[in-house]
PDB file of N, CA and C in Angstrom:
ATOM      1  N   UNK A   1       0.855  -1.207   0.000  1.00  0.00           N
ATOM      2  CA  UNK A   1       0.000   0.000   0.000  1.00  0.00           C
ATOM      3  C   UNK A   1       0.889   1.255   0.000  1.00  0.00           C
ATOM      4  N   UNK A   2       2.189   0.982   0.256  1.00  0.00           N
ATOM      5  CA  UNK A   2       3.000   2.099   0.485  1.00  0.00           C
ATOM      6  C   UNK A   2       3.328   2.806  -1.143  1.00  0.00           C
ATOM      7  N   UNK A   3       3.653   2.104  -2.023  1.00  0.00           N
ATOM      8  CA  UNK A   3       3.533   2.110  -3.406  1.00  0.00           C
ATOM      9  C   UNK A   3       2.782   3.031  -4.247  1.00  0.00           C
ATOM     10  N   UNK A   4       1.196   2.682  -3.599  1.00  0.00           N
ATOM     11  CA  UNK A   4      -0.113   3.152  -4.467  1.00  0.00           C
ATOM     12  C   UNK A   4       0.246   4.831  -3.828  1.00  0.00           C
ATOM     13  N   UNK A   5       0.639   4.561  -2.321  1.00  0.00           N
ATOM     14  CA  UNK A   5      -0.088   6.400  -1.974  1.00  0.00           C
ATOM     15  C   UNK A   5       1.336   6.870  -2.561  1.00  0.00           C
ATOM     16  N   UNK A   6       2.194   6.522  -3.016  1.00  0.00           N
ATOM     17  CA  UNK A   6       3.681   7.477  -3.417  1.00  0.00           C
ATOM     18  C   UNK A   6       3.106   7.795  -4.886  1.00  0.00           C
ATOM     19  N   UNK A   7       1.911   6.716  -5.677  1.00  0.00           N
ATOM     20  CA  UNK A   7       1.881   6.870  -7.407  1.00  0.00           C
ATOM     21  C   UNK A   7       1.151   8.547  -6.917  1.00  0.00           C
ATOM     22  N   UNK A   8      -0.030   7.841  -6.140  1.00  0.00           N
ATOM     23  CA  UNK A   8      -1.234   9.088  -6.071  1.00  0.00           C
ATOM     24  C   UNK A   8      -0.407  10.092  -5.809  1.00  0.00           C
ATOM     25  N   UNK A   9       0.149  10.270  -4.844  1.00  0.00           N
ATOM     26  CA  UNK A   9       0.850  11.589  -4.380  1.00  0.00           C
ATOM     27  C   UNK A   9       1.704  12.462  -6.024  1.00  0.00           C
ATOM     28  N   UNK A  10       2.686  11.583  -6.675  1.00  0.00           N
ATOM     29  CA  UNK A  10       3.255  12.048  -7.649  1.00  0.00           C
ATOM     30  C   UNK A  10       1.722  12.201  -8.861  1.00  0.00           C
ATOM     31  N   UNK A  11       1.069  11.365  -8.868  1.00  0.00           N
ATOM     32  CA  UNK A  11      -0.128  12.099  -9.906  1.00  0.00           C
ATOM     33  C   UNK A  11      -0.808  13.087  -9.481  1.00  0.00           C
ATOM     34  N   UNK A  12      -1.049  13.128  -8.048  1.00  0.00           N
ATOM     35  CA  UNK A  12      -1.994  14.330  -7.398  1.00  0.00           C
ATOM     36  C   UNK A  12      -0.721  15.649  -7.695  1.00  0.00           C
ATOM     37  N   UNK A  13       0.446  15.550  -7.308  1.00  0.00           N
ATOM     38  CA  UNK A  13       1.595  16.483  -7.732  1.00  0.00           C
ATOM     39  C   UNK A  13       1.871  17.371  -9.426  1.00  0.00           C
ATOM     40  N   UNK A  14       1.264  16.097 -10.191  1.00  0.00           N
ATOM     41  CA  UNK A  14       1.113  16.586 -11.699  1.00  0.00           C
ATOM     42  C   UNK A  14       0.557  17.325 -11.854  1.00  0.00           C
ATOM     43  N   UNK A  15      -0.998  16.713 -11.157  1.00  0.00           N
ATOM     44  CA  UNK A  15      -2.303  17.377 -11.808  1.00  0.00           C
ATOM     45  C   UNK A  15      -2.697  19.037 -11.020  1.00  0.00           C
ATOM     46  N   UNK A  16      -1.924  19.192 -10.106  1.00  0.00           N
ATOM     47  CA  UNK A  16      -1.699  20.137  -9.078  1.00  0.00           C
ATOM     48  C   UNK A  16      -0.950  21.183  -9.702  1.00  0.00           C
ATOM     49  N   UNK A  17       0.007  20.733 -10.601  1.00  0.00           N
ATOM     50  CA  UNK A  17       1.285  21.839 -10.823  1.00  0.00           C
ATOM     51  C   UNK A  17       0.441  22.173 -12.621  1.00  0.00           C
ATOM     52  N   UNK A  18      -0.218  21.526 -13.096  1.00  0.00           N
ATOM     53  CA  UNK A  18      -1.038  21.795 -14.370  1.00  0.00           C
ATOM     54  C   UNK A  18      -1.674  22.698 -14.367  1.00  0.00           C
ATOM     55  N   UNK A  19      -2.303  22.835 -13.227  1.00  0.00           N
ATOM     56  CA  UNK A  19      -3.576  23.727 -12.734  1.00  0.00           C
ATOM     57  C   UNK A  19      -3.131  25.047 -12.443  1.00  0.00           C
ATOM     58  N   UNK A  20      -1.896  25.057 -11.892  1.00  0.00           N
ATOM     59  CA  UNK A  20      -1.160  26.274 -11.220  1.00  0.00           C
ATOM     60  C   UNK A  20      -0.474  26.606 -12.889  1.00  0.00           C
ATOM     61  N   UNK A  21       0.006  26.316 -13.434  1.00  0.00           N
ATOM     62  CA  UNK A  21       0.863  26.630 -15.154  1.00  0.00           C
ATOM     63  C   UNK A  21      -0.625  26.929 -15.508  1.00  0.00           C
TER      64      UNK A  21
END
């Protein structure tokens, strides 16, 4: 489970820095 929350975190990080650009 440690895995999944590091993907989410780096996709939640993408979709976060998209929004802000």
């Amino acid at each position: 489970m440690f895995e999944a929350e590091k993907v989410i975190k780096l996709f939640h990080g993408r979709r976060l820095r998209k929004n802000i650009s």
